[in-house]
C-alpha atoms as a PDB file:
ATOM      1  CA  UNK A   1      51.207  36.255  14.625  1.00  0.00           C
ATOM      2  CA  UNK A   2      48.318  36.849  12.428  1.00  0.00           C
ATOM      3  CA  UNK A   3      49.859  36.173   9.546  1.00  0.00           C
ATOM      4  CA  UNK A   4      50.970  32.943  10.716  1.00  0.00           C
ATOM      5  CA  UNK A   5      47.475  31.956  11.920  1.00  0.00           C
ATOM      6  CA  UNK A   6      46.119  33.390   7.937  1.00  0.00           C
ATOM      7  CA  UNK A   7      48.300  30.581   6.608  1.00  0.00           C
ATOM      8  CA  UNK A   8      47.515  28.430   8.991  1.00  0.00           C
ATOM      9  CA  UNK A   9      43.985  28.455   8.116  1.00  0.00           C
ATOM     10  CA  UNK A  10      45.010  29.094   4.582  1.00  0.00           C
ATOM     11  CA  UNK A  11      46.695  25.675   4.516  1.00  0.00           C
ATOM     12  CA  UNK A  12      43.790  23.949   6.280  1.00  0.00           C
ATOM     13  CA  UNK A  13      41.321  25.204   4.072  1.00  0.00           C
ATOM     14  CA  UNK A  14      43.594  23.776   1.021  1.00  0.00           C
ATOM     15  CA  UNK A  15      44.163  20.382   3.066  1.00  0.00           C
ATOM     16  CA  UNK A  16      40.336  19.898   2.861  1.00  0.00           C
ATOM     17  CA  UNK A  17      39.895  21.060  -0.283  1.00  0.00           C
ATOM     18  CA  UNK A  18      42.013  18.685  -1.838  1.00  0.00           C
ATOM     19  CA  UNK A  19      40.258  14.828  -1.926  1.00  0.00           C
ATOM     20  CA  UNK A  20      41.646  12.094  -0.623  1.00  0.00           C
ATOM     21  CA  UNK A  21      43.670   9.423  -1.997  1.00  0.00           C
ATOM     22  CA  UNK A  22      42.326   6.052  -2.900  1.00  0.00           C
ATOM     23  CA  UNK A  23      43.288   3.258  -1.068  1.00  0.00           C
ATOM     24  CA  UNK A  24      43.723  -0.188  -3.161  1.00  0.00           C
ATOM     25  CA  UNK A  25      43.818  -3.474  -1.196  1.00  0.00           C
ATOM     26  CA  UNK A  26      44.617  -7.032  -2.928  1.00  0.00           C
ATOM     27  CA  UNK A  27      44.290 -10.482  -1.921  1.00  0.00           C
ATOM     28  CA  UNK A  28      43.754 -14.267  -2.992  1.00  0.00           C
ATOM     29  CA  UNK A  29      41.190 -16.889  -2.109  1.00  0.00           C
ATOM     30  CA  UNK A  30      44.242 -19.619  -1.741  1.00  0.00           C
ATOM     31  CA  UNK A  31      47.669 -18.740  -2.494  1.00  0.00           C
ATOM     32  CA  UNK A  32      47.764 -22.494  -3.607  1.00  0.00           C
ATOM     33  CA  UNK A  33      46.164 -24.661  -5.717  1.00  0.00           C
ATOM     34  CA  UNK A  34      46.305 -27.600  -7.780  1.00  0.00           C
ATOM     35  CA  UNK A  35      46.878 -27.368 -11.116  1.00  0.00           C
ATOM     36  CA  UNK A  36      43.742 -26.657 -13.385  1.00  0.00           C
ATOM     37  CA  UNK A  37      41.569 -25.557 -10.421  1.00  0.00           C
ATOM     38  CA  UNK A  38      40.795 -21.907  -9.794  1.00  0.00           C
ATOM     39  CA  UNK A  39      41.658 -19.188  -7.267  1.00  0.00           C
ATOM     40  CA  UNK A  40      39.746 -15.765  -6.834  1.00  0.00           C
ATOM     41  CA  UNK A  41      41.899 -12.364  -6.942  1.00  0.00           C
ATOM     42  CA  UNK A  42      40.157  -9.751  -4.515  1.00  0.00           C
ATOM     43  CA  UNK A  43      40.505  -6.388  -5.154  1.00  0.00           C
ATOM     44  CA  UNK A  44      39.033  -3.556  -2.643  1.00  0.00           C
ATOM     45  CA  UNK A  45      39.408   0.310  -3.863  1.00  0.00           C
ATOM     46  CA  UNK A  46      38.253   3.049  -1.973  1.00  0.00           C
ATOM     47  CA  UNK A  47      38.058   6.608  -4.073  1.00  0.00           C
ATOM     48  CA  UNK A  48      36.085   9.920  -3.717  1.00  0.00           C
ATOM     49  CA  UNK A  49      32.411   9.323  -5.203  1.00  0.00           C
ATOM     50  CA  UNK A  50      32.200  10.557  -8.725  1.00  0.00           C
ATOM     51  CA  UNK A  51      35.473  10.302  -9.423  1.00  0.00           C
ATOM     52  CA  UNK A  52      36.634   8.117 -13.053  1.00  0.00           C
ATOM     53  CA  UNK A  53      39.030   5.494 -13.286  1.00  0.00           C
ATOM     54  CA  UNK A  54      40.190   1.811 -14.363  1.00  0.00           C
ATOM     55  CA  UNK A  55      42.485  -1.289 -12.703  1.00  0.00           C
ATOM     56  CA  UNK A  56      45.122  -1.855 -14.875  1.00  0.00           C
ATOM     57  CA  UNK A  57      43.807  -5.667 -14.687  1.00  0.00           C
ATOM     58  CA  UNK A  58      40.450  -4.872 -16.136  1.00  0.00           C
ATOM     59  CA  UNK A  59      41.451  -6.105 -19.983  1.00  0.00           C
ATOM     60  CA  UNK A  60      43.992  -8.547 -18.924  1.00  0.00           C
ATOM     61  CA  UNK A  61      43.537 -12.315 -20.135  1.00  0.00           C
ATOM     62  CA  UNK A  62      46.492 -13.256 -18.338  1.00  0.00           C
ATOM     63  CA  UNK A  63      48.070 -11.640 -15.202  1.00  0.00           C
ATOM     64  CA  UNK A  64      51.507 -13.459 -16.376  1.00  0.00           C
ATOM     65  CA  UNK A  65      52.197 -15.801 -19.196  1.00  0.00           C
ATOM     66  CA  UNK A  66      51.039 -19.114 -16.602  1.00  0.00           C
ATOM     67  CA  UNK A  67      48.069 -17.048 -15.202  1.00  0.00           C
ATOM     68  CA  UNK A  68      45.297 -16.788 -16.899  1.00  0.00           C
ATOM     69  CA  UNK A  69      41.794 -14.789 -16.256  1.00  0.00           C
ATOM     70  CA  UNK A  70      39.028 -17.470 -16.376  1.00  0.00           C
ATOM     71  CA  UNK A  71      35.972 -15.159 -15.162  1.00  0.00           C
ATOM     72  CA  UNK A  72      35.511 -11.392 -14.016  1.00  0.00           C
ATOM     73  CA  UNK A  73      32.319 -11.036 -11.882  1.00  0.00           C
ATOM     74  CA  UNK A  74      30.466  -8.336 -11.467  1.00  0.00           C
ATOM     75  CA  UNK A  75      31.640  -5.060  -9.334  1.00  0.00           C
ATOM     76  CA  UNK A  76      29.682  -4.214  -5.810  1.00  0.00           C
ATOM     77  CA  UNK A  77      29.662  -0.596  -4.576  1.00  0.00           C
ATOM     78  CA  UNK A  78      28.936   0.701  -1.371  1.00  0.00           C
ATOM     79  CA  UNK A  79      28.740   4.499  -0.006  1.00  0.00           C
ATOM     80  CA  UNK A  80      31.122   4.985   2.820  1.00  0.00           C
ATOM     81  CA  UNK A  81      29.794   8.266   4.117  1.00  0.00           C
ATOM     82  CA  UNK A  82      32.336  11.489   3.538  1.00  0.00           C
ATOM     83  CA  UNK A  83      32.104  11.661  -0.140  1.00  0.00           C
ATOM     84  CA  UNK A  84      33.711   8.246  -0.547  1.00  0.00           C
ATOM     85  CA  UNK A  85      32.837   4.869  -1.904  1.00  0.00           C
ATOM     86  CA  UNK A  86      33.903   1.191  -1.827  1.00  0.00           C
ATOM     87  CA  UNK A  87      34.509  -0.976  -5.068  1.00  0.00           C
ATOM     88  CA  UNK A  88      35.339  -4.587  -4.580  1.00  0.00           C
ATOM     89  CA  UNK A  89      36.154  -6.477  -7.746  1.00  0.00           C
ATOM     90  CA  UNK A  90      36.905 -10.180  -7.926  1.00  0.00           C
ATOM     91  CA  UNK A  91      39.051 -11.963 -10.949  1.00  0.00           C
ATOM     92  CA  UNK A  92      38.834 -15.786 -11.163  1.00  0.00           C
ATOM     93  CA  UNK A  93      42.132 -17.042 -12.116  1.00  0.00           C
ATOM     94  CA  UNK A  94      43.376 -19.889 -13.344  1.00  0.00           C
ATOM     95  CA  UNK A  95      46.943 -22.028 -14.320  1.00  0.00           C
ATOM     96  CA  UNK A  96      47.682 -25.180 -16.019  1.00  0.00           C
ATOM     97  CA  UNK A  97      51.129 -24.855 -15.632  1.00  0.00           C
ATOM     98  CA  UNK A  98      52.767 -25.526 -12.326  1.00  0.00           C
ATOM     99  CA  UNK A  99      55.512 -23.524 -10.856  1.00  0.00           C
ATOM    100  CA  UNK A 100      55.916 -20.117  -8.098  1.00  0.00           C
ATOM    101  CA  UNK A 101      54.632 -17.263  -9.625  1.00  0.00           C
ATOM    102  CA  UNK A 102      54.616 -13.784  -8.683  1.00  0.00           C
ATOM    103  CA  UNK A 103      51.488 -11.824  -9.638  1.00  0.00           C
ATOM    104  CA  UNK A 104      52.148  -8.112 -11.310  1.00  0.00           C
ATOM    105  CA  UNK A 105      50.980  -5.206  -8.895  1.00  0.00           C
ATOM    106  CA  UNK A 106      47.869  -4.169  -9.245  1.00  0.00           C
ATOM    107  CA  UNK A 107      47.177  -0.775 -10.080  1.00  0.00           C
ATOM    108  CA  UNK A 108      44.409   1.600  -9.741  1.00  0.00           C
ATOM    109  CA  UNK A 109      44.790   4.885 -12.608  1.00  0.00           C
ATOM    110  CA  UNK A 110      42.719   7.860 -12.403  1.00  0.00           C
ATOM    111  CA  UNK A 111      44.069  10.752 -15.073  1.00  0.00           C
ATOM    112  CA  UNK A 112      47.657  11.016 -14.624  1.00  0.00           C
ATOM    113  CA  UNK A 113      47.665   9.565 -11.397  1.00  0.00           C
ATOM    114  CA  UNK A 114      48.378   5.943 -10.733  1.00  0.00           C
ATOM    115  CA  UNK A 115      47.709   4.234  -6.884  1.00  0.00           C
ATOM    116  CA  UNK A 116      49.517   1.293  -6.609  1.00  0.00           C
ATOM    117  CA  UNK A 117      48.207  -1.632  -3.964  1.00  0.00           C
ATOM    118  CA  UNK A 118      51.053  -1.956  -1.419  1.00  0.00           C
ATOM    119  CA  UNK A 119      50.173  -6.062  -1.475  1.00  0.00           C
ATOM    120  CA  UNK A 120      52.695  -8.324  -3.574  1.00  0.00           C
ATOM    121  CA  UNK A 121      51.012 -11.670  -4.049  1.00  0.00           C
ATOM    122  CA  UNK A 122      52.729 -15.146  -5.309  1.00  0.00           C
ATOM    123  CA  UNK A 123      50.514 -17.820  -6.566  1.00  0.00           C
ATOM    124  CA  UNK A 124      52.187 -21.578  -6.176  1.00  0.00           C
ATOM    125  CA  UNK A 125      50.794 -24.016  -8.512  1.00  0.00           C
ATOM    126  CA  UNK A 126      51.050 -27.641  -7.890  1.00  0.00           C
ATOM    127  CA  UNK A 127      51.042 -30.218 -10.789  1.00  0.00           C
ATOM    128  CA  UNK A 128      48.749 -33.465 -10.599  1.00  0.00           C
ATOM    129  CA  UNK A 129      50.222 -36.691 -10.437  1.00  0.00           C
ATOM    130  CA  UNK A 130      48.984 -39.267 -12.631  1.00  0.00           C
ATOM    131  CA  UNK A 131      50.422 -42.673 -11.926  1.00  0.00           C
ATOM    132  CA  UNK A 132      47.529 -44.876 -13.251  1.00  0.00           C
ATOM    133  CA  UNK A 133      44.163 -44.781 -14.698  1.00  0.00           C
ATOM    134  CA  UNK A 134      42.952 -44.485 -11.543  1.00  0.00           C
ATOM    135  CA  UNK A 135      44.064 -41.104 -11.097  1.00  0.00           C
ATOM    136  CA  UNK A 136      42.253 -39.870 -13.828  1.00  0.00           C
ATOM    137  CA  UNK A 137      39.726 -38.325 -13.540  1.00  0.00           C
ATOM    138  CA  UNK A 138      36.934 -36.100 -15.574  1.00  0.00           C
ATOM    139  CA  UNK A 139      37.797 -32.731 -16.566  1.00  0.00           C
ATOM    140  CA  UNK A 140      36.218 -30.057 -14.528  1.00  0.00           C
ATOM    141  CA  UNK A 141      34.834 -26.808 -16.541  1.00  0.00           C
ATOM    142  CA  UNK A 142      36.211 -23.904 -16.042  1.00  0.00           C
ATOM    143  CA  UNK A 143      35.314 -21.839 -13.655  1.00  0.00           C
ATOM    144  CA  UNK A 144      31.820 -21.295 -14.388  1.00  0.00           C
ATOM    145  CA  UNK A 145      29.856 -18.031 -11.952  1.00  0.00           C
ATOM    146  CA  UNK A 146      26.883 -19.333  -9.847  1.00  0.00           C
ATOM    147  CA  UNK A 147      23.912 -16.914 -10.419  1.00  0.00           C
ATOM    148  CA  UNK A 148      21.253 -16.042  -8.463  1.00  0.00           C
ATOM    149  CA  UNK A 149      18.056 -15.304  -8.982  1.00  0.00           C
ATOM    150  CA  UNK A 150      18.352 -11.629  -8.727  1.00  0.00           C
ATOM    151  CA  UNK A 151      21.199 -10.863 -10.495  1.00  0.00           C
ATOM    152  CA  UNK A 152      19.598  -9.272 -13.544  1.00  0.00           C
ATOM    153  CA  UNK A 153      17.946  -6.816 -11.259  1.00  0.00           C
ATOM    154  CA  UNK A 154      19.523  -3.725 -10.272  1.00  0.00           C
ATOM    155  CA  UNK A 155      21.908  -3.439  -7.701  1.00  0.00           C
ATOM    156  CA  UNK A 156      19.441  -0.210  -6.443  1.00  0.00           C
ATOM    157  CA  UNK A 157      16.576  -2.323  -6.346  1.00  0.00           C
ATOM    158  CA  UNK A 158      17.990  -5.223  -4.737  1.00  0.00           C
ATOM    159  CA  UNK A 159      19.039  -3.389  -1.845  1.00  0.00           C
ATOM    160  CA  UNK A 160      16.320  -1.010  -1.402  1.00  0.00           C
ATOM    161  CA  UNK A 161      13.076  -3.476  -2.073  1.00  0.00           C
ATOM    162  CA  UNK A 162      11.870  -3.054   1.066  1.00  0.00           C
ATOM    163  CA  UNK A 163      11.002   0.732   0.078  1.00  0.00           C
ATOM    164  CA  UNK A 164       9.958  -0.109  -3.306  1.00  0.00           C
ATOM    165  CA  UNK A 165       6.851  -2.527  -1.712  1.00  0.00           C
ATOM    166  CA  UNK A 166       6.039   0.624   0.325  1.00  0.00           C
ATOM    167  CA  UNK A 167       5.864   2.593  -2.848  1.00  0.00           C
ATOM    168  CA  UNK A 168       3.638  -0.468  -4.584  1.00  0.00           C
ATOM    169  CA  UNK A 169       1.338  -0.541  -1.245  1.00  0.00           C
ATOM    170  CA  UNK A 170       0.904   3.308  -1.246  1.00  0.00           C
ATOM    171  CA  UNK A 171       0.015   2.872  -4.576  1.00  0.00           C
ATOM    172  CA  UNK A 172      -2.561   0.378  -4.898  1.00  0.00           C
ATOM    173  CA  UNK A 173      -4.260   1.910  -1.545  1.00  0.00           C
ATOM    174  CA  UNK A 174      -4.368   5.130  -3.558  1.00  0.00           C
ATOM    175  CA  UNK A 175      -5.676   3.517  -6.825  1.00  0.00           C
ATOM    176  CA  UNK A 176      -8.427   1.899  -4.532  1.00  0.00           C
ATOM    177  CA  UNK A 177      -9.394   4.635  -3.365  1.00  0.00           C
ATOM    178  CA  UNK A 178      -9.982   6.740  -6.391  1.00  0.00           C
ATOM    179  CA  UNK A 179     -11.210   3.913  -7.774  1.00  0.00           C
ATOM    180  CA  UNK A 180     -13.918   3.458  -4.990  1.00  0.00           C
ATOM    181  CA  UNK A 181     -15.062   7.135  -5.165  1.00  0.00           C
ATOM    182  CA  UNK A 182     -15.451   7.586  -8.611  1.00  0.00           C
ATOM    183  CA  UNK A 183     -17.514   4.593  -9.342  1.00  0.00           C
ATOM    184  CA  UNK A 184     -19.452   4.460  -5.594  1.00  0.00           C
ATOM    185  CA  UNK A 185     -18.590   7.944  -4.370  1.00  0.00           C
ATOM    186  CA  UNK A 186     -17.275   6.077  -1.055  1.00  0.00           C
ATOM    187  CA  UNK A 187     -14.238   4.073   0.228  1.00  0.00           C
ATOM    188  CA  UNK A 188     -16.905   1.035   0.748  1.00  0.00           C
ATOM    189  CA  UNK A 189     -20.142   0.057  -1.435  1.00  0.00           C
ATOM    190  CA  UNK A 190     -23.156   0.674  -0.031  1.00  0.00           C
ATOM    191  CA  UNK A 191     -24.909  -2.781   1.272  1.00  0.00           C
ATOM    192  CA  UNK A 192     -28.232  -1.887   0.009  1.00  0.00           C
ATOM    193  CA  UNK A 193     -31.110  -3.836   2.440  1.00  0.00           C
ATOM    194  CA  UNK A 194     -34.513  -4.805   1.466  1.00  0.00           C
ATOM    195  CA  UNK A 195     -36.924  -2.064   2.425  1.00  0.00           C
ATOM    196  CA  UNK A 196     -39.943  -3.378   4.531  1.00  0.00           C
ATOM    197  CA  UNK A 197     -43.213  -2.685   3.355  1.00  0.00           C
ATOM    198  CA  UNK A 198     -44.573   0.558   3.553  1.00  0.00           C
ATOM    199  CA  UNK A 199     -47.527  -0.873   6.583  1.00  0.00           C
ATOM    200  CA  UNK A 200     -44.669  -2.873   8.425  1.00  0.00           C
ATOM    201  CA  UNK A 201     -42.130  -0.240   8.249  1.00  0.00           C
ATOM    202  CA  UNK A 202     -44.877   2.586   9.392  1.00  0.00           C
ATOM    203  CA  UNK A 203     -45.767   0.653  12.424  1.00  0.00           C
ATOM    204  CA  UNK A 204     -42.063  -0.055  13.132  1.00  0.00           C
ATOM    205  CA  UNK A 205     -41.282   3.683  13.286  1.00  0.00           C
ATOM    206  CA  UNK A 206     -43.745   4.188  15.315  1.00  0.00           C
ATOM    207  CA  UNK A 207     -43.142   1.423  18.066  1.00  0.00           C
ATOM    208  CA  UNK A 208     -39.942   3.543  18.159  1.00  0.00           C
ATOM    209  CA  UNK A 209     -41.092   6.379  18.385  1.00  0.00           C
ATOM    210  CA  UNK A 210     -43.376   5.557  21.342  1.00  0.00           C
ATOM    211  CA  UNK A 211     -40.677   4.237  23.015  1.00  0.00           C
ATOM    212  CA  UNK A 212     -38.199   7.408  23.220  1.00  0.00           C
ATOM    213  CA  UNK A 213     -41.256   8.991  25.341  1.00  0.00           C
ATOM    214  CA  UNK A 214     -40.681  12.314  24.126  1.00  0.00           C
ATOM    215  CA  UNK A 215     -43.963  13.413  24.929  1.00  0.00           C
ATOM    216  CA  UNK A 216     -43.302  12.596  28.318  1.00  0.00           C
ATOM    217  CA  UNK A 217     -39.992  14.788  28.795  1.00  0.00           C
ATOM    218  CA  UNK A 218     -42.133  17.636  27.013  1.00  0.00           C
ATOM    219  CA  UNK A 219     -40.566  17.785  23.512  1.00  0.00           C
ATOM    220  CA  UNK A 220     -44.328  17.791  22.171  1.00  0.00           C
ATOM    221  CA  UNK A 221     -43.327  19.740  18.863  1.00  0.00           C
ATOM    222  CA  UNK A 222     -40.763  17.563  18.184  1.00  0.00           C
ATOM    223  CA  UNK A 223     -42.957  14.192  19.145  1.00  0.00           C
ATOM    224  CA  UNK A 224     -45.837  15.737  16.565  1.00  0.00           C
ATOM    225  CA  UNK A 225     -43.432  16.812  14.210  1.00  0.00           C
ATOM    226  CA  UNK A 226     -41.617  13.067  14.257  1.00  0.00           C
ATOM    227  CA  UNK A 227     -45.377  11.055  14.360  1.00  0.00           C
ATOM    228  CA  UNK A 228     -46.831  13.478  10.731  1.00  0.00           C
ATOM    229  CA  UNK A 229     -43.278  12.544   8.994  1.00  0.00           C
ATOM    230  CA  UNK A 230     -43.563   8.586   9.581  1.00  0.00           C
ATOM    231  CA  UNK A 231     -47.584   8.971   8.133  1.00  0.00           C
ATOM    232  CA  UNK A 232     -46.881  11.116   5.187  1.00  0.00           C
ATOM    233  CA  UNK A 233     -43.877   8.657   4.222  1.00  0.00           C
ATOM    234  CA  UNK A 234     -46.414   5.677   4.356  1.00  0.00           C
ATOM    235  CA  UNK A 235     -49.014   7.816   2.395  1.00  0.00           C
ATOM    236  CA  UNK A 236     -46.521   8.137   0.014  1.00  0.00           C
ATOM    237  CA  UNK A 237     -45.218   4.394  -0.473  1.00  0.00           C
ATOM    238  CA  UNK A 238     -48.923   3.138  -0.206  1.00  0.00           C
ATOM    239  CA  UNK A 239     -50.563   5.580  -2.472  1.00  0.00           C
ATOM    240  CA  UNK A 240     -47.928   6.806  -4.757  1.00  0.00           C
ATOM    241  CA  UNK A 241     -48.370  10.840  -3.867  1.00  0.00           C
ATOM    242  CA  UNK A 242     -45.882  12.796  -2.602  1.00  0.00           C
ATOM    243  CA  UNK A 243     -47.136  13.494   0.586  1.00  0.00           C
ATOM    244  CA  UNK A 244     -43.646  14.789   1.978  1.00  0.00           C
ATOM    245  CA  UNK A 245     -44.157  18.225   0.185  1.00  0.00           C
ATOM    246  CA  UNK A 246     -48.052  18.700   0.809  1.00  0.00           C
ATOM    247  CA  UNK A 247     -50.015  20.336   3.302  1.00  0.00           C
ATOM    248  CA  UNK A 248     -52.343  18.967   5.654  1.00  0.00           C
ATOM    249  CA  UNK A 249     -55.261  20.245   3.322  1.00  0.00           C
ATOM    250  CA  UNK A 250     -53.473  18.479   0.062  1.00  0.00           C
ATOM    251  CA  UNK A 251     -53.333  15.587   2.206  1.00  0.00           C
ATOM    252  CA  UNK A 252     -56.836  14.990   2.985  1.00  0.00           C
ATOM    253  CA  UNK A 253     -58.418  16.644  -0.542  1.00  0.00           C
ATOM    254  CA  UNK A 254     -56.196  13.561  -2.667  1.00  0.00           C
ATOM    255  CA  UNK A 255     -57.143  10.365  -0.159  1.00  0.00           C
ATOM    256  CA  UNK A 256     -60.793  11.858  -0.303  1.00  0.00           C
ATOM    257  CA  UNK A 257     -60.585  11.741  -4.394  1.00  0.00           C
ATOM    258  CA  UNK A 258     -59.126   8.287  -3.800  1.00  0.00           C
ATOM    259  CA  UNK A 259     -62.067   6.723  -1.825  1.00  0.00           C
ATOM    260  CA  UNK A 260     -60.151   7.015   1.289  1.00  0.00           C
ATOM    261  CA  UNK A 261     -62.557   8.996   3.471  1.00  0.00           C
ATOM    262  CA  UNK A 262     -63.163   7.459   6.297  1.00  0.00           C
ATOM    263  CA  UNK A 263     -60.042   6.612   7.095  1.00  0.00           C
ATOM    264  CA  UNK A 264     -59.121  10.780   6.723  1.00  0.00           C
ATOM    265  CA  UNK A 265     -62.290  11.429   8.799  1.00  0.00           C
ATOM    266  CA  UNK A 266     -61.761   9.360  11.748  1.00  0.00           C
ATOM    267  CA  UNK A 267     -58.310   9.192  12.381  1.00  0.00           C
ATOM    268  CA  UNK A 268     -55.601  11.129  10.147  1.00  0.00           C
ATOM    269  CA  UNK A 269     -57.861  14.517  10.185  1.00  0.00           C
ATOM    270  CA  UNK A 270     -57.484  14.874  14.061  1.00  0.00           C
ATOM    271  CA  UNK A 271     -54.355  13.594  13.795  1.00  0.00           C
ATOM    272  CA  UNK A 272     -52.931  16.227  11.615  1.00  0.00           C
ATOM    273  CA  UNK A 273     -55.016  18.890  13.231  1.00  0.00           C
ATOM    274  CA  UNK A 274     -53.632  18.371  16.437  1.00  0.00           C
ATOM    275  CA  UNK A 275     -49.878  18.160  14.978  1.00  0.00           C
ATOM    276  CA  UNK A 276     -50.223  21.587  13.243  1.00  0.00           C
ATOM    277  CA  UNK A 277     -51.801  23.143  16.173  1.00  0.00           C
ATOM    278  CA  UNK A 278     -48.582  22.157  18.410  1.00  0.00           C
ATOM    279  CA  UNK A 279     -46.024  22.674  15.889  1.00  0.00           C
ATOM    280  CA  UNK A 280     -47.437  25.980  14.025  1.00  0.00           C
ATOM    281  CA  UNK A 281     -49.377  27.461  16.936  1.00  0.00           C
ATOM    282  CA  UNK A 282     -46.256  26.812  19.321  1.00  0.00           C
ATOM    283  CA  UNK A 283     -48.975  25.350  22.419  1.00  0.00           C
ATOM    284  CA  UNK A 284     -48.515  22.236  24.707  1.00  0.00           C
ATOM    285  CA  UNK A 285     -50.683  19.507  23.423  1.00  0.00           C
ATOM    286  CA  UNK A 286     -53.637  18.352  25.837  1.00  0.00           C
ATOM    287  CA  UNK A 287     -53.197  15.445  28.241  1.00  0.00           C
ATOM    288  CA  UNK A 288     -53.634  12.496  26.617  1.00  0.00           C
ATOM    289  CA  UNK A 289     -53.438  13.719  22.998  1.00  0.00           C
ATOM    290  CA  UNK A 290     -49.906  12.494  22.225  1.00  0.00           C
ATOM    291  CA  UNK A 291     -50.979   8.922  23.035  1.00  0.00           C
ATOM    292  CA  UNK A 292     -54.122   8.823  21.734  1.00  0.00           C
ATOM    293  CA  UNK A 293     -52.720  10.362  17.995  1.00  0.00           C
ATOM    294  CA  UNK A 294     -50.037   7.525  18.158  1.00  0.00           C
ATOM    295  CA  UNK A 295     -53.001   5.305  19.127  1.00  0.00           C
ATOM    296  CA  UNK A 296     -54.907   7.170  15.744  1.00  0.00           C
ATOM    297  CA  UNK A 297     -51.996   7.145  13.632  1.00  0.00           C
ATOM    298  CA  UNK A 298     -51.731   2.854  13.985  1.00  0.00           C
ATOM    299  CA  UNK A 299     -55.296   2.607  13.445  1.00  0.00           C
ATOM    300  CA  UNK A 300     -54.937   4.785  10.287  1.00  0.00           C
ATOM    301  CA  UNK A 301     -52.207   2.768   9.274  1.00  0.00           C
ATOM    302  CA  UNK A 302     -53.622  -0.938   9.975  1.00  0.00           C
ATOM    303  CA  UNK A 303     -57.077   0.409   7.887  1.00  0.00           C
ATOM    304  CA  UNK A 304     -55.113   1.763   4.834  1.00  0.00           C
ATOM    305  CA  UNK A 305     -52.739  -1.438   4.985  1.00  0.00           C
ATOM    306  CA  UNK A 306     -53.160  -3.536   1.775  1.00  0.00           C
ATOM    307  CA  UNK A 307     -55.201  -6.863   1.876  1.00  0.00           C
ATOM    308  CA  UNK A 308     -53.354  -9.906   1.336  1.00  0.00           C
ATOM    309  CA  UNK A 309     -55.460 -12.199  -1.360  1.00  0.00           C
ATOM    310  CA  UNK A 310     -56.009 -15.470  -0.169  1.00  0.00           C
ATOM    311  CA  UNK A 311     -53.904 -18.251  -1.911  1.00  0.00           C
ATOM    312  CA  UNK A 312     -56.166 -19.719  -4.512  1.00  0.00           C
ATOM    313  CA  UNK A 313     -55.223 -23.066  -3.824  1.00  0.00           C
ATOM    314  CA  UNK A 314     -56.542 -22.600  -0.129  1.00  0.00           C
ATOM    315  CA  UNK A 315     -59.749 -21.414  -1.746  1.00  0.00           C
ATOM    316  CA  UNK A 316     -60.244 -24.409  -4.032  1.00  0.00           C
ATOM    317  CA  UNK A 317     -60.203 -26.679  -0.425  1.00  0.00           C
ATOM    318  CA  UNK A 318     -62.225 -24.959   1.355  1.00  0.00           C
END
């Protein structure tokens, strides 16, 4: 018993190994037609993929001495699944001779081994009567193929565009995107927006900041901290010092040297005396000092504001 079941599997593992036959199928358009018209010869072969071989028809001009070859159009291939493939082929033929006429076999050879199709086809041919010169009529062309539009792509790309225009999309989104960081260092330019004047913008920030009430929820540091960054940003953009980086002293020394101090004496020296004393010295401001420094702070600003000229014209009048 166990040999029998080692040949067994012996001859199943050959049986598998060994690749199928292909399978030839032939047939015709119209099995009749008039004389001078054409007919189309279909022939469907089914072989292992990979595998090399021809139709004995593939060179013909004639399939017999009244049957000619007008036109052979182009092959179409299609993966069956299972290591196998479909080839249809179609020949255009043609007769000007009428008469019942048995087409040859056709015959698909691969090496030394030849697959006949089991189909035998006959082809009747019927003449044209011609009784008067009405009958005649103008000579048709031969048979002449109808292309399309996309016949001199390839057959790959025709049936798989859909995931070349993914490939274009990805690629364009991904030359957009380098694009965008090398030259902005973003996906999307920056919309830049004209800055308000240093006075306007000042008094802005601090209409905001009045309105978060931080003093009231006791974030005093942070409040102080918040009001001497909006000043020193103004004291830069209306005096041209960088106030950002200075200390409170530096502060006061370079408006005094500009002519600026009153303005340092009356409002921005308690201001930033008060600041450092809550920020540095870690302490709860006084009641009343956060409002009043805010109150300081747009005093200081609406002083140190630049005056607007009057318009000449407007002078002239009046």
């Amino acid at each position: 018993m166990k040999q029998i079941a080692i040949i067994l599997i012996s001859c199943l593992i050959t049986a598998t190994a060994i690749a199928a036959p292909p399978v030839l199928k032939t047939s015709l358009d119209s099995a009749t037609l008039l004389m001078g018209r054409v007919t189309v010869l279909h022939v469907d072969l089914v072989r292992d993929k990979g595998s090399a071989g021809r139709l004995n028809i593939d060179a013909a001009d004639t399939l017999v001495r009244e049957v000619e070859v007008a036109a052979r159009l182009a092959g179409d291939t299609t993966d069956i699944g299972n290591g196998r493939e479909q080839i249809k082929r179609d020949f255009v033929l043609q007769s000007f001779d009428s008469g019942l006429y048995v087409l040859p076999v056709v015959a698909y050879i691969s090496g030394t081994d030849t697959t006949l199709s089991p189909d035998r086809l006959s082809l009747k041919v019927i003449p044209v009567n011609v009784d008067s010169l009405q009958d005649i009529h103008p000579v048709k062309p031969v048979f002449e193929p109808v292309y399309k539009w996309y016949d001199w792509m390839p057959m790959w790309l025709v049936r798989y565009w859909w995931i070349v225009l993914i490939v274009v999309v990805v690629a364009l989104v991904v030359a957009y995107v380098v694009y965008m960081k090398r030259k902005h260092g973003r996906l999307l330019p920056v919309v830049k927006r004209k800055r308000l004047p240093a006075a306007e913008e000042a008094l802005e920030a601090l209409r905001l900041l009045k309105q978060r009430g931080l003093w009231q929820q006791g974030r005093d540091k942070q409040y102080f901290t918040e009001l001497t960054d909006i000043l020193r940003v103004y004291i830069d953009r209306r005096y041209g010092i960088n106030a950002v980086e200075m200390t409170t002293t530096e502060i006061k020394r370079t408006l005094r040297d500009r002519g600026e101090a009153q303005a340092v004496n009356t409002h921005l020296n308690e201001i930033l005396e008060v600041a450092d004393w809550v920020k540095f010295a870690g302490q709860r401001a006084m009641p009343g000092d956060a409002e009043s420094s805010w109150q300081r702070a747009v005093d200081f600003v609406e002083m140190t504001r630049p005056q607007v000229a009057p318009d000449a014209g407007e002078g002239a009048k009046s």
